[in-house]
PDB file of N, CA and C in Angstrom:
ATOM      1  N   UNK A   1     122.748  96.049 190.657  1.00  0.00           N
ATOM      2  CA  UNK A   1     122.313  94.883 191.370  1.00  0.00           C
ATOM      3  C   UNK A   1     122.762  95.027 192.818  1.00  0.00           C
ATOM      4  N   UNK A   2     121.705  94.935 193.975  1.00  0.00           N
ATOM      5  CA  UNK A   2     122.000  95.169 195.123  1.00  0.00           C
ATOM      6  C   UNK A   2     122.406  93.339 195.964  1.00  0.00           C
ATOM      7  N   UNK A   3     123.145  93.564 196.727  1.00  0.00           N
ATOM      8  CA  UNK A   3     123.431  92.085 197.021  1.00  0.00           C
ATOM      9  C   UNK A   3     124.969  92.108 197.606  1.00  0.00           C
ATOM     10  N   UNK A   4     124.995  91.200 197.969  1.00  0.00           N
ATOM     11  CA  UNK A   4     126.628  90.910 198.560  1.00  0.00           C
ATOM     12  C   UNK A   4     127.609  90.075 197.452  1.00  0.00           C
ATOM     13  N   UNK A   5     128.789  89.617 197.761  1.00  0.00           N
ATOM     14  CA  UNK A   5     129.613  89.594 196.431  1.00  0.00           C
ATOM     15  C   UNK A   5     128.960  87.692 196.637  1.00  0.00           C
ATOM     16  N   UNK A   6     128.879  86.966 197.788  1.00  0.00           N
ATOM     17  CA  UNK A   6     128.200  86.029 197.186  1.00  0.00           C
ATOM     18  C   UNK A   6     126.941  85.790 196.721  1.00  0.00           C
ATOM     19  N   UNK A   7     126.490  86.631 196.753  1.00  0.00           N
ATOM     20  CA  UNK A   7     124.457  86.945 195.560  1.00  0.00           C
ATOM     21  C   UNK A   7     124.619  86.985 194.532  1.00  0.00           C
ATOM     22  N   UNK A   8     126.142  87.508 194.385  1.00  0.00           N
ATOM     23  CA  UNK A   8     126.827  87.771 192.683  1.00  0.00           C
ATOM     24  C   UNK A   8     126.755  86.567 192.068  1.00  0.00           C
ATOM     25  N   UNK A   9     127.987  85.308 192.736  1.00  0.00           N
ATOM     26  CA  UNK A   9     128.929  84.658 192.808  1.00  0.00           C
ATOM     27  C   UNK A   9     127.381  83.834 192.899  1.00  0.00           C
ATOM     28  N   UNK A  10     126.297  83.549 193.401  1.00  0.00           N
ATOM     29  CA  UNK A  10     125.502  82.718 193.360  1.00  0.00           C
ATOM     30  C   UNK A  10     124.757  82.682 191.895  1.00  0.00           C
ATOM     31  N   UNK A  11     124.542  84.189 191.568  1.00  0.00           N
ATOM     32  CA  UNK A  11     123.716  84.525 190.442  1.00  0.00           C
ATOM     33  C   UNK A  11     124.585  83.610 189.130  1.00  0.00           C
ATOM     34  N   UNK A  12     125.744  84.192 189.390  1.00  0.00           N
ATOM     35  CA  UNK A  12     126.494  83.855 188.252  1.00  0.00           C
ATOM     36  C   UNK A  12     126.560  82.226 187.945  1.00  0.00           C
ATOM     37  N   UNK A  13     126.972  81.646 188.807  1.00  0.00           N
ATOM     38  CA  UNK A  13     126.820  80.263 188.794  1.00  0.00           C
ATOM     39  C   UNK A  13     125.385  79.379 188.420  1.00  0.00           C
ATOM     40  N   UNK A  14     124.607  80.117 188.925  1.00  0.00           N
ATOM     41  CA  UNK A  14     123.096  79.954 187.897  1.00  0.00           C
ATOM     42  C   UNK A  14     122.918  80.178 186.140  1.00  0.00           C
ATOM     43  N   UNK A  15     123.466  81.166 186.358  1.00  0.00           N
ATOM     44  CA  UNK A  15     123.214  81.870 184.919  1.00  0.00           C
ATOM     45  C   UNK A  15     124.465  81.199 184.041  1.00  0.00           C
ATOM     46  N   UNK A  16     125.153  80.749 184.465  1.00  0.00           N
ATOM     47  CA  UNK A  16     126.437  79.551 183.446  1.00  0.00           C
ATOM     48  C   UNK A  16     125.662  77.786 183.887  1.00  0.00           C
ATOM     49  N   UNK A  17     125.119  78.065 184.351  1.00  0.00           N
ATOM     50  CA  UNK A  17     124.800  76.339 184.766  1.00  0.00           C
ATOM     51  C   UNK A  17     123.095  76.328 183.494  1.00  0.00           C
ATOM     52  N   UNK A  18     122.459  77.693 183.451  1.00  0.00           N
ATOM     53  CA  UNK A  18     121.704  77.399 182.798  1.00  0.00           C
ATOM     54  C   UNK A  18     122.068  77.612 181.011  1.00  0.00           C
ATOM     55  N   UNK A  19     122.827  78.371 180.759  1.00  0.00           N
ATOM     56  CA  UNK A  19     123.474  78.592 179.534  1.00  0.00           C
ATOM     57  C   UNK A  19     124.773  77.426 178.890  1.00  0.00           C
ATOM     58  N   UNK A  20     124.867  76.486 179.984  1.00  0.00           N
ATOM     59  CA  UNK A  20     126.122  75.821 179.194  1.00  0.00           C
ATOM     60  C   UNK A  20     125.683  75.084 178.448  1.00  0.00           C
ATOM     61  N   UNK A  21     124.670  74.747 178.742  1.00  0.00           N
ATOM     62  CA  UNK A  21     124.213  73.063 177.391  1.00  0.00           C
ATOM     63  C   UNK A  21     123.955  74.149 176.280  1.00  0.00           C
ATOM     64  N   UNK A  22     123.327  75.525 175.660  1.00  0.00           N
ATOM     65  CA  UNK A  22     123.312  75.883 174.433  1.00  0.00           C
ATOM     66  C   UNK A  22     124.426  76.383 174.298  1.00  0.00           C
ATOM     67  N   UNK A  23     125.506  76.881 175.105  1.00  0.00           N
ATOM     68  CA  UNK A  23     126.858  77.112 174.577  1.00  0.00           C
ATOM     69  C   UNK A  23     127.712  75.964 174.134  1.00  0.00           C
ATOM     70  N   UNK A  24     127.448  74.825 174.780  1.00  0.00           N
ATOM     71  CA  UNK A  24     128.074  73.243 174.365  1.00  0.00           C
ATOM     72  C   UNK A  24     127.259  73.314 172.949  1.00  0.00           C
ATOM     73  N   UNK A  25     126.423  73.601 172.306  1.00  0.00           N
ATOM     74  CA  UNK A  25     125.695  72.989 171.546  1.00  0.00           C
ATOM     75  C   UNK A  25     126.550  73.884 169.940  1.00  0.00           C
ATOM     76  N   UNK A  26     126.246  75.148 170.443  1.00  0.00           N
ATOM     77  CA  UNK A  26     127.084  76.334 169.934  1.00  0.00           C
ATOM     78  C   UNK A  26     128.699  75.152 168.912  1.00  0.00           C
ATOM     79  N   UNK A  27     128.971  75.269 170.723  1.00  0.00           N
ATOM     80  CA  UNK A  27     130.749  74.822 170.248  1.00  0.00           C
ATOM     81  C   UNK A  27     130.902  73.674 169.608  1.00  0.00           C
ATOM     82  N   UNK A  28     130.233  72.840 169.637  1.00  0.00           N
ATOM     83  CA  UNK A  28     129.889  71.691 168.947  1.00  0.00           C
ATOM     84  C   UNK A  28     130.068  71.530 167.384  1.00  0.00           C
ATOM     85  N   UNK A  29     128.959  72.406 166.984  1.00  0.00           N
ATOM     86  CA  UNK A  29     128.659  72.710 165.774  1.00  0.00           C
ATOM     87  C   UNK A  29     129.767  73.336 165.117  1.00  0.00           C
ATOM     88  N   UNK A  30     130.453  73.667 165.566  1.00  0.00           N
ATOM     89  CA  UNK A  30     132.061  74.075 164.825  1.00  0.00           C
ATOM     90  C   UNK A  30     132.914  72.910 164.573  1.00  0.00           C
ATOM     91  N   UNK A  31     132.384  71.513 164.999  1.00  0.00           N
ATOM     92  CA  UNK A  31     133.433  70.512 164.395  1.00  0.00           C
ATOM     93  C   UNK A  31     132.601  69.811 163.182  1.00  0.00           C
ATOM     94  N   UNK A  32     134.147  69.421 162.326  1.00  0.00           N
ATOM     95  CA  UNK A  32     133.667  69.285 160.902  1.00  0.00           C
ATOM     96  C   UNK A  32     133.047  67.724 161.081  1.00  0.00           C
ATOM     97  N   UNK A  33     132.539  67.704 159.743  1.00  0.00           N
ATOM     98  CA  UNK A  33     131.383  66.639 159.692  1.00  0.00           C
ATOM     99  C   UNK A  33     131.672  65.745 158.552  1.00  0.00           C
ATOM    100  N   UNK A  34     131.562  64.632 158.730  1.00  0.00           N
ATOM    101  CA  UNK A  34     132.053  63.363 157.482  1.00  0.00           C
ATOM    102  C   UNK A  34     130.809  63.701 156.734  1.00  0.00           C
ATOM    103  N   UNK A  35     131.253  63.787 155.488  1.00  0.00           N
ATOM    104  CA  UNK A  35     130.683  64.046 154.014  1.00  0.00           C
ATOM    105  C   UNK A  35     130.052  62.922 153.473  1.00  0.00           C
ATOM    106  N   UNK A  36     131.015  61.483 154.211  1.00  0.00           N
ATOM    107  CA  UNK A  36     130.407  60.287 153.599  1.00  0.00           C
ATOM    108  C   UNK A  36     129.070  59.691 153.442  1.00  0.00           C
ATOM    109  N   UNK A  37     128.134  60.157 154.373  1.00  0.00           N
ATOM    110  CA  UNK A  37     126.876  59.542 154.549  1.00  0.00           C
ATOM    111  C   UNK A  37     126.346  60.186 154.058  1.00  0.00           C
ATOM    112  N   UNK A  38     126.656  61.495 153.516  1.00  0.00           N
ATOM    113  CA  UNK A  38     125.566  62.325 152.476  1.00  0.00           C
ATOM    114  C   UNK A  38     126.196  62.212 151.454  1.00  0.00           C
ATOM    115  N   UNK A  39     126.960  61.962 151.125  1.00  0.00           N
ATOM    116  CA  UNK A  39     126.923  61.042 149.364  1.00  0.00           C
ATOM    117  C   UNK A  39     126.615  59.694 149.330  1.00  0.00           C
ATOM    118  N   UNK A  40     126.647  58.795 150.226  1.00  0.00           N
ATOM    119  CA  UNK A  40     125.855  57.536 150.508  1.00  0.00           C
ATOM    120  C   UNK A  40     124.239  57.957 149.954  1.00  0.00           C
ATOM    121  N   UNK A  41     123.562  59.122 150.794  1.00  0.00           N
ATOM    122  CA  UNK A  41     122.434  59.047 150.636  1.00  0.00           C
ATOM    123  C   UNK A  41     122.015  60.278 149.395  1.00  0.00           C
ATOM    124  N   UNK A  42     122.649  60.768 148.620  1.00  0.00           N
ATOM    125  CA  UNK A  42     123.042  60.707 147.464  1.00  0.00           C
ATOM    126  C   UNK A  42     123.137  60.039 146.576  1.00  0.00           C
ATOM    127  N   UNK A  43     123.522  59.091 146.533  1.00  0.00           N
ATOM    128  CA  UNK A  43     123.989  58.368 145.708  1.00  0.00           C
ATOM    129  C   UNK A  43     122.708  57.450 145.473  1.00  0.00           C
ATOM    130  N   UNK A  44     122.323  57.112 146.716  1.00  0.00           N
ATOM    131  CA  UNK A  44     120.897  56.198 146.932  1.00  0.00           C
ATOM    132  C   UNK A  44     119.449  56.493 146.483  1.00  0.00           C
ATOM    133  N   UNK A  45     119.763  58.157 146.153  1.00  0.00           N
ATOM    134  CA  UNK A  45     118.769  58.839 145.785  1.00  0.00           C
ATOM    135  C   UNK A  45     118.846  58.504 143.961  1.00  0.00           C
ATOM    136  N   UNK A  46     120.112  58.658 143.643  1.00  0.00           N
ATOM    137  CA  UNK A  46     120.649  58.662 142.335  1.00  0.00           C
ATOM    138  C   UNK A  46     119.871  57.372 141.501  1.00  0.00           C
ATOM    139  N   UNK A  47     120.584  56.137 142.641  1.00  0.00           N
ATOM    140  CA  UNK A  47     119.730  54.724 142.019  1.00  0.00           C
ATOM    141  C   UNK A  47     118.625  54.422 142.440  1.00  0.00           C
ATOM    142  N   UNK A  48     117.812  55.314 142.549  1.00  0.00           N
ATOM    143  CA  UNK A  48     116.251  55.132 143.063  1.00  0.00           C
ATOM    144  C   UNK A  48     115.983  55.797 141.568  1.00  0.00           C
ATOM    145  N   UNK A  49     113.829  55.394 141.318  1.00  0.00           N
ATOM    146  CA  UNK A  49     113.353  55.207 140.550  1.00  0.00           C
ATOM    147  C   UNK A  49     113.405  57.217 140.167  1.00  0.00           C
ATOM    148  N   UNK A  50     113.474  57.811 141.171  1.00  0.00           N
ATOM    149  CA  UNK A  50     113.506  59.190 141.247  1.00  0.00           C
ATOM    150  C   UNK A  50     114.622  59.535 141.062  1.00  0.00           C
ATOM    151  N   UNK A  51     116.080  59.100 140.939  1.00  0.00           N
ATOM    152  CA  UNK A  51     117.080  59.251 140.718  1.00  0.00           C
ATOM    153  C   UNK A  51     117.020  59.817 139.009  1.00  0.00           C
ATOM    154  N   UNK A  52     116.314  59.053 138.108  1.00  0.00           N
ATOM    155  CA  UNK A  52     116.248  59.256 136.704  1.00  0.00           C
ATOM    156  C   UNK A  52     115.828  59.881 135.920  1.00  0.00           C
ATOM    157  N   UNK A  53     114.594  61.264 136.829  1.00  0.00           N
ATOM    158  CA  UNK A  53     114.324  62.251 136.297  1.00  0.00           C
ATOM    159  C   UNK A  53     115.555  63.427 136.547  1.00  0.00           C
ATOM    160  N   UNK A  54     115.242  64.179 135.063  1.00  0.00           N
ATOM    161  CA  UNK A  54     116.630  64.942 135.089  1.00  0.00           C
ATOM    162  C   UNK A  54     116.992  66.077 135.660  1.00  0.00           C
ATOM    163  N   UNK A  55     115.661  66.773 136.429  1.00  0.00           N
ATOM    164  CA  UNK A  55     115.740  67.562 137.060  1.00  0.00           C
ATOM    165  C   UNK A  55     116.444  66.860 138.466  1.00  0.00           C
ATOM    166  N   UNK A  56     116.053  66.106 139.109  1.00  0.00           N
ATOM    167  CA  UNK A  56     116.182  65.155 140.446  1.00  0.00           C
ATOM    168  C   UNK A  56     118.054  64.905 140.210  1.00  0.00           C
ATOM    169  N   UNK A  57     118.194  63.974 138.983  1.00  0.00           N
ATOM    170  CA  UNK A  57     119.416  63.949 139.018  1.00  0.00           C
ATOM    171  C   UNK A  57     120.269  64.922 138.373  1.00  0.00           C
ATOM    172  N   UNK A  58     120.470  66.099 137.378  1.00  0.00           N
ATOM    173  CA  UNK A  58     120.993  67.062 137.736  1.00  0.00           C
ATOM    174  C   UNK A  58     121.629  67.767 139.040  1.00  0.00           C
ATOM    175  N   UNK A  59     120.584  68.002 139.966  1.00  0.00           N
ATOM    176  CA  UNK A  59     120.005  68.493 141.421  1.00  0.00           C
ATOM    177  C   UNK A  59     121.473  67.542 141.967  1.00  0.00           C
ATOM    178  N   UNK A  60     121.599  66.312 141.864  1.00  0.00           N
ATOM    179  CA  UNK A  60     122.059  65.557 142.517  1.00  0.00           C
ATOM    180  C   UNK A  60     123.831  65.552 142.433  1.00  0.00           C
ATOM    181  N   UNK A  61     124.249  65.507 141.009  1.00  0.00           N
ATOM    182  CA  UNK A  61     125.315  65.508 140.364  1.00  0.00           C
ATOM    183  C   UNK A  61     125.648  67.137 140.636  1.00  0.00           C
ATOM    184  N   UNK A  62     124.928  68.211 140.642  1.00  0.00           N
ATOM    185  CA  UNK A  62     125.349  69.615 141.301  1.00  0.00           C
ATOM    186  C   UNK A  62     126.016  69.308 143.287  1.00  0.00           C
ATOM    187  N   UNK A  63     124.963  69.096 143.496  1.00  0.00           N
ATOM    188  CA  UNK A  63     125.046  69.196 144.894  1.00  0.00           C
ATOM    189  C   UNK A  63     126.535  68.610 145.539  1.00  0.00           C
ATOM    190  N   UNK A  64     126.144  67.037 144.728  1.00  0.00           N
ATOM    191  CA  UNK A  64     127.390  66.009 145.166  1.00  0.00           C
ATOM    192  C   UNK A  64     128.935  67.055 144.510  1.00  0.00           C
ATOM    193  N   UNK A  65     129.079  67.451 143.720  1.00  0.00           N
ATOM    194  CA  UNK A  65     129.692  68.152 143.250  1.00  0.00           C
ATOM    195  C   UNK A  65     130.555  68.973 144.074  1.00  0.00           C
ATOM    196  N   UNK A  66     129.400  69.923 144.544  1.00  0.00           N
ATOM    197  CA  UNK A  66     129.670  70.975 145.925  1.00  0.00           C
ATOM    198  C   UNK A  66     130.434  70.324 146.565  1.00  0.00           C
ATOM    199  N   UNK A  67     129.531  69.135 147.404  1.00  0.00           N
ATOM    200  CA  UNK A  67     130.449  68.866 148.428  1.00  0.00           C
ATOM    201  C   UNK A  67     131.936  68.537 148.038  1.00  0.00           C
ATOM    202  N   UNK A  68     131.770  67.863 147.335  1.00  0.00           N
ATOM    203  CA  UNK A  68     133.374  67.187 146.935  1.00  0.00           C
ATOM    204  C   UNK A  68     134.161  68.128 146.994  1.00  0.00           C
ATOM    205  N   UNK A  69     134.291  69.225 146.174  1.00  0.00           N
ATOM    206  CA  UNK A  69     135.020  70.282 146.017  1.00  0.00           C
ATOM    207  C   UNK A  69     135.267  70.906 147.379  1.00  0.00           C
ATOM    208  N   UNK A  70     134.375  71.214 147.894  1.00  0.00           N
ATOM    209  CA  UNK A  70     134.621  71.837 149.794  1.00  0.00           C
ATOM    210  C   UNK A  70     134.771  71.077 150.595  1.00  0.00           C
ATOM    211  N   UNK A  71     134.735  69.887 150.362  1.00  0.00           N
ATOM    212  CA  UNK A  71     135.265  68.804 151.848  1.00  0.00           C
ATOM    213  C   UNK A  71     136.603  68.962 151.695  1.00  0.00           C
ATOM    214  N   UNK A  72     137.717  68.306 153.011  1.00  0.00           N
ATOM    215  CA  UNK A  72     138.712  68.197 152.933  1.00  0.00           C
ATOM    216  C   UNK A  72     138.899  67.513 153.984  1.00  0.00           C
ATOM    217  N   UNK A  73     139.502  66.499 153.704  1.00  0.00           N
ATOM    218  CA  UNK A  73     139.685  64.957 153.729  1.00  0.00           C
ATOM    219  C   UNK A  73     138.687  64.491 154.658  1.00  0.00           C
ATOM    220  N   UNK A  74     137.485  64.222 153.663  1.00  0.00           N
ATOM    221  CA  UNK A  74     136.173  63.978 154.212  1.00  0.00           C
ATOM    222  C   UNK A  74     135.465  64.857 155.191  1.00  0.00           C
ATOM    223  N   UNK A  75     135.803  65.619 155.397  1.00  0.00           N
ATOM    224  CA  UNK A  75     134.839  66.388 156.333  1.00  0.00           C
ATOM    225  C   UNK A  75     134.838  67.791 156.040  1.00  0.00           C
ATOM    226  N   UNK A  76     133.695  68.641 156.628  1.00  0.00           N
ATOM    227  CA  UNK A  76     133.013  69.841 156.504  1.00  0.00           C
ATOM    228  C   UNK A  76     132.374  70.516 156.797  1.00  0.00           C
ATOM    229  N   UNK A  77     132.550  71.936 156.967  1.00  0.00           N
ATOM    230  CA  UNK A  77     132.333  72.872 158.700  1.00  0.00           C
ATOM    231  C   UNK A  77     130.746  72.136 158.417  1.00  0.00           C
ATOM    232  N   UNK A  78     130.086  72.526 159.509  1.00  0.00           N
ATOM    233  CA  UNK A  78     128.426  72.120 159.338  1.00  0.00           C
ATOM    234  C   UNK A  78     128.066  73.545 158.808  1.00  0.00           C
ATOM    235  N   UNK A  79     128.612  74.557 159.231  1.00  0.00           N
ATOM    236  CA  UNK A  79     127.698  75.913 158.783  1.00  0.00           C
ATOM    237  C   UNK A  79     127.419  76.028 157.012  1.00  0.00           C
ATOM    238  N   UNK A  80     128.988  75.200 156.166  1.00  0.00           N
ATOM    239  CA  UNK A  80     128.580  75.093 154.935  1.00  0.00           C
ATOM    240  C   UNK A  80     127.815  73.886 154.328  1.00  0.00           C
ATOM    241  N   UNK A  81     127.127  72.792 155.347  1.00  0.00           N
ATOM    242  CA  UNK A  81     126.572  71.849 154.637  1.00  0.00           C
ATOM    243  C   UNK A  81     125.311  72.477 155.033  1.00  0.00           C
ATOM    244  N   UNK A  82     124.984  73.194 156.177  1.00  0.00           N
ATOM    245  CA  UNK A  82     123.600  74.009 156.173  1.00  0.00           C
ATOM    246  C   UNK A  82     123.762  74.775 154.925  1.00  0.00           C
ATOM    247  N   UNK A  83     124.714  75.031 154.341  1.00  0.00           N
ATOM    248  CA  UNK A  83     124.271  76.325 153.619  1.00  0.00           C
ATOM    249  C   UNK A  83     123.525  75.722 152.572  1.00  0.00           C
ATOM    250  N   UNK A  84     124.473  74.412 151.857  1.00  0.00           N
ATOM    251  CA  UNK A  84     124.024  73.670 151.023  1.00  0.00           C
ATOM    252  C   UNK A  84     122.535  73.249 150.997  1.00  0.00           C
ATOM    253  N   UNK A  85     122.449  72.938 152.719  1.00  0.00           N
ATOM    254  CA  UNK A  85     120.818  72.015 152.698  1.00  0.00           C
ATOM    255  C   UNK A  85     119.920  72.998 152.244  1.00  0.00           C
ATOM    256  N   UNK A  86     120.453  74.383 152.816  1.00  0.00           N
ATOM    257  CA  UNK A  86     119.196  74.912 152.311  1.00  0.00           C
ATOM    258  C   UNK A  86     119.221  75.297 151.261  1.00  0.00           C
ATOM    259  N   UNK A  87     119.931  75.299 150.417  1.00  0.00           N
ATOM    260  CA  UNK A  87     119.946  75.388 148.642  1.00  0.00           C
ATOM    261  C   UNK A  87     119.575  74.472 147.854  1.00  0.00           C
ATOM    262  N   UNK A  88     118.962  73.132 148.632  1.00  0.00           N
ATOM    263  CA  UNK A  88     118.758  72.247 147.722  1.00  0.00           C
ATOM    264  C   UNK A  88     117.507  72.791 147.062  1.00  0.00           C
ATOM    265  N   UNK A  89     116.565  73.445 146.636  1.00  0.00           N
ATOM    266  CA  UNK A  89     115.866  74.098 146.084  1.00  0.00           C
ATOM    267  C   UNK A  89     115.901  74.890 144.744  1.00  0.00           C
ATOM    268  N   UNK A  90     117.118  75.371 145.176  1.00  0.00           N
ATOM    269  CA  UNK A  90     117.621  75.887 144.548  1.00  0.00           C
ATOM    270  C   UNK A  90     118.918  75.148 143.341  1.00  0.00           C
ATOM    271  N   UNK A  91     119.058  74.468 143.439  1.00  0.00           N
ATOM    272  CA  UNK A  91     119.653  73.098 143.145  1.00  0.00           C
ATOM    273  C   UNK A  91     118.636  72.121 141.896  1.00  0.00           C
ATOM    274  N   UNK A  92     117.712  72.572 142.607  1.00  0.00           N
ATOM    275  CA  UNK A  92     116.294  71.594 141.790  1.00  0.00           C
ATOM    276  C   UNK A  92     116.063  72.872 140.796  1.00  0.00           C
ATOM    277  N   UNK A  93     116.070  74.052 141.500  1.00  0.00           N
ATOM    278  CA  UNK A  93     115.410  74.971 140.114  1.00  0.00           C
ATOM    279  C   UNK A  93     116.100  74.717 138.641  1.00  0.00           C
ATOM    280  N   UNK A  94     117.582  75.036 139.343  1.00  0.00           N
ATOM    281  CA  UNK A  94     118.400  75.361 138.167  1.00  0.00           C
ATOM    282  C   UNK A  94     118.147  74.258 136.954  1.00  0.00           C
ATOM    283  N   UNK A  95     118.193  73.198 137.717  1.00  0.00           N
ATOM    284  CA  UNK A  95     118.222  71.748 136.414  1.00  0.00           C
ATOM    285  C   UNK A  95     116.405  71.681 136.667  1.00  0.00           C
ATOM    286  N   UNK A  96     115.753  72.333 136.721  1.00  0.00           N
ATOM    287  CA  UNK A  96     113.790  71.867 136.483  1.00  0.00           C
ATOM    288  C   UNK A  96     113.801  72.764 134.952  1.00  0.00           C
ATOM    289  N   UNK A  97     113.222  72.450 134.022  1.00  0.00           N
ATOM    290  CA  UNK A  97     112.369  73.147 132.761  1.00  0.00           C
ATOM    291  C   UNK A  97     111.742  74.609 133.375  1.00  0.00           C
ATOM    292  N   UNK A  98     112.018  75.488 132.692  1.00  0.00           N
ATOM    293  CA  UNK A  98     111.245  76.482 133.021  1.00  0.00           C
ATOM    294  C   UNK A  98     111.429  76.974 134.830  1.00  0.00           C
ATOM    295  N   UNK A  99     112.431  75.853 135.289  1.00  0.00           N
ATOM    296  CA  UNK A  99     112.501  76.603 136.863  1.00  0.00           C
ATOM    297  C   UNK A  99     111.434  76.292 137.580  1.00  0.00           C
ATOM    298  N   UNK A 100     110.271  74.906 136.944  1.00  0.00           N
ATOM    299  CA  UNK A 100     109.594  74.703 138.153  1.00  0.00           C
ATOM    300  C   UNK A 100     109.857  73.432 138.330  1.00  0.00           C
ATOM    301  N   UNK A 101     109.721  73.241 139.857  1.00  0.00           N
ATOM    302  CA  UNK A 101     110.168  72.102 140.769  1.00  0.00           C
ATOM    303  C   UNK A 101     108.562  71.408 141.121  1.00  0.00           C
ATOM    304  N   UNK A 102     108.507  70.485 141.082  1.00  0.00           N
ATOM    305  CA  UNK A 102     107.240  69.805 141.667  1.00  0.00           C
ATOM    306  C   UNK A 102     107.346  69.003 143.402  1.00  0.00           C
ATOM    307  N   UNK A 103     106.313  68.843 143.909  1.00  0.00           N
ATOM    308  CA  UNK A 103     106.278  68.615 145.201  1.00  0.00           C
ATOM    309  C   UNK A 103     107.367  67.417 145.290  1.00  0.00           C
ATOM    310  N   UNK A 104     107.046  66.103 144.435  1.00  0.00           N
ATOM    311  CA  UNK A 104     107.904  65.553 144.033  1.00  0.00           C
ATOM    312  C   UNK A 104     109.249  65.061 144.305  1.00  0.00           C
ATOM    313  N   UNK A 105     110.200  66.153 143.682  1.00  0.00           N
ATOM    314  CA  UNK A 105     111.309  66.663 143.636  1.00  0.00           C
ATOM    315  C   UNK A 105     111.385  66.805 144.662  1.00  0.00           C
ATOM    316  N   UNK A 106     110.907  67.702 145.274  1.00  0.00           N
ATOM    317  CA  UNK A 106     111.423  68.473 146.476  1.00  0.00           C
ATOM    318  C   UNK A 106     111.313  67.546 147.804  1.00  0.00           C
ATOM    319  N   UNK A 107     110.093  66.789 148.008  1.00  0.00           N
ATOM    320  CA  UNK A 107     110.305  65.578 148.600  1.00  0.00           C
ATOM    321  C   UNK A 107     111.344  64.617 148.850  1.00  0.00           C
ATOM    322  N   UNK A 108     112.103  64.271 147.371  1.00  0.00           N
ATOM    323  CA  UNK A 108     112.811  63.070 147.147  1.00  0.00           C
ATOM    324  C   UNK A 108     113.901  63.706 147.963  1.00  0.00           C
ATOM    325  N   UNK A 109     114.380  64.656 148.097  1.00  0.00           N
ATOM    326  CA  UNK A 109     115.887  65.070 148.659  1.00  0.00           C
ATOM    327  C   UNK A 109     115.169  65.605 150.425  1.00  0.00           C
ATOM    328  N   UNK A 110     114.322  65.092 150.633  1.00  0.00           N
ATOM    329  CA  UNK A 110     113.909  64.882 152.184  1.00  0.00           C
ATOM    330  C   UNK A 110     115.203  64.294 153.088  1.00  0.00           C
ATOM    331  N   UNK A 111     115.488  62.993 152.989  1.00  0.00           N
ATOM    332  CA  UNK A 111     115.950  62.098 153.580  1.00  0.00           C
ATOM    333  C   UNK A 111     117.810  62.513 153.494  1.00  0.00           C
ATOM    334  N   UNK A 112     118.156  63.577 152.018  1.00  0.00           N
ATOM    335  CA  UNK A 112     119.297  64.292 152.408  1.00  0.00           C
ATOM    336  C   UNK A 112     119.574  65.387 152.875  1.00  0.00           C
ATOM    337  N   UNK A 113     118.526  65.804 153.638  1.00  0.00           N
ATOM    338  CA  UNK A 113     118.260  67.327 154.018  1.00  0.00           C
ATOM    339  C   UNK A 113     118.471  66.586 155.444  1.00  0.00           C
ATOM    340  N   UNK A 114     118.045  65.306 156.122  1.00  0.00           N
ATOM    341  CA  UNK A 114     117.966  64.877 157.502  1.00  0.00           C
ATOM    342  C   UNK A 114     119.342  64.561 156.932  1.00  0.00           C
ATOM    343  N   UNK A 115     119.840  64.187 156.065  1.00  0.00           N
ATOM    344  CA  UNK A 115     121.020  63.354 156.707  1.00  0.00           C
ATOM    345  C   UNK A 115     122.438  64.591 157.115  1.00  0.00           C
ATOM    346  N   UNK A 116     121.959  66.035 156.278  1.00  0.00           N
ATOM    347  CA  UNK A 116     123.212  66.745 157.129  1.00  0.00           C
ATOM    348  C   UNK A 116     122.160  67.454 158.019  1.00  0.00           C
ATOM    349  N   UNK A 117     121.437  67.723 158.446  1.00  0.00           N
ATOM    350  CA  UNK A 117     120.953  67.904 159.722  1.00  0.00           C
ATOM    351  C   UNK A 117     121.102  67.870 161.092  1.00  0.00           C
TER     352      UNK A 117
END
């Protein structure tokens, strides 16, 4: 790079002024996360009319499960409640007949997929 040491010193200050909000976003995501509102909406799923199929609630009583066991004292890295969200699928297979999940299912745990999101 041809330039003087303030072309540097200018560049650089660009190139951190445009990178800090996804490095803030980065560092962020390393603080743990209250567990409570996704067993709230858990739980809400549970006493809903969809709560009572047994694939749905299986799915539910697994998941809630998870968390409990890996939180600590209520909270939990986000990288393992992503891991979770995206296993809820997988979550539904295990407790579905034969391993199939219907649109359904996979729908109803919408609203706990936003809530660790």
């Amino acid at each position: 790079m041809a330039g003087t040491p303030q072309d540097l010193a200018a560049s650089l200050a660009t190139r951190k002024a445009q990178t800090a909000p996804q490095i803030d976003k980065l560092l962020s995501n390393g603080n743990p996360v209250q567990v409570q509102p996704i067993l709230d909406q858990l739980d809400a799923l549970k006493n809903s009319s969809l709560g009572v199929r047994p694939t749905i609630k299986g799915a539910i009583n697994d998941l809630r499960g998870e968390i409990m066991d890996r939180a600590q004292g209520g909270t939990m890295a986000p990288d393992v409640l992503d891991g979770l969200r995206q296993n809820i699928g997988d979550y539904l297979r295990k407790n579905a007949p034969n391993g199939a999940v219907g649109t359904q299912e996979g729908v109803a745990f919408g609203p706990v997929k936003d809530q660790i999101s």
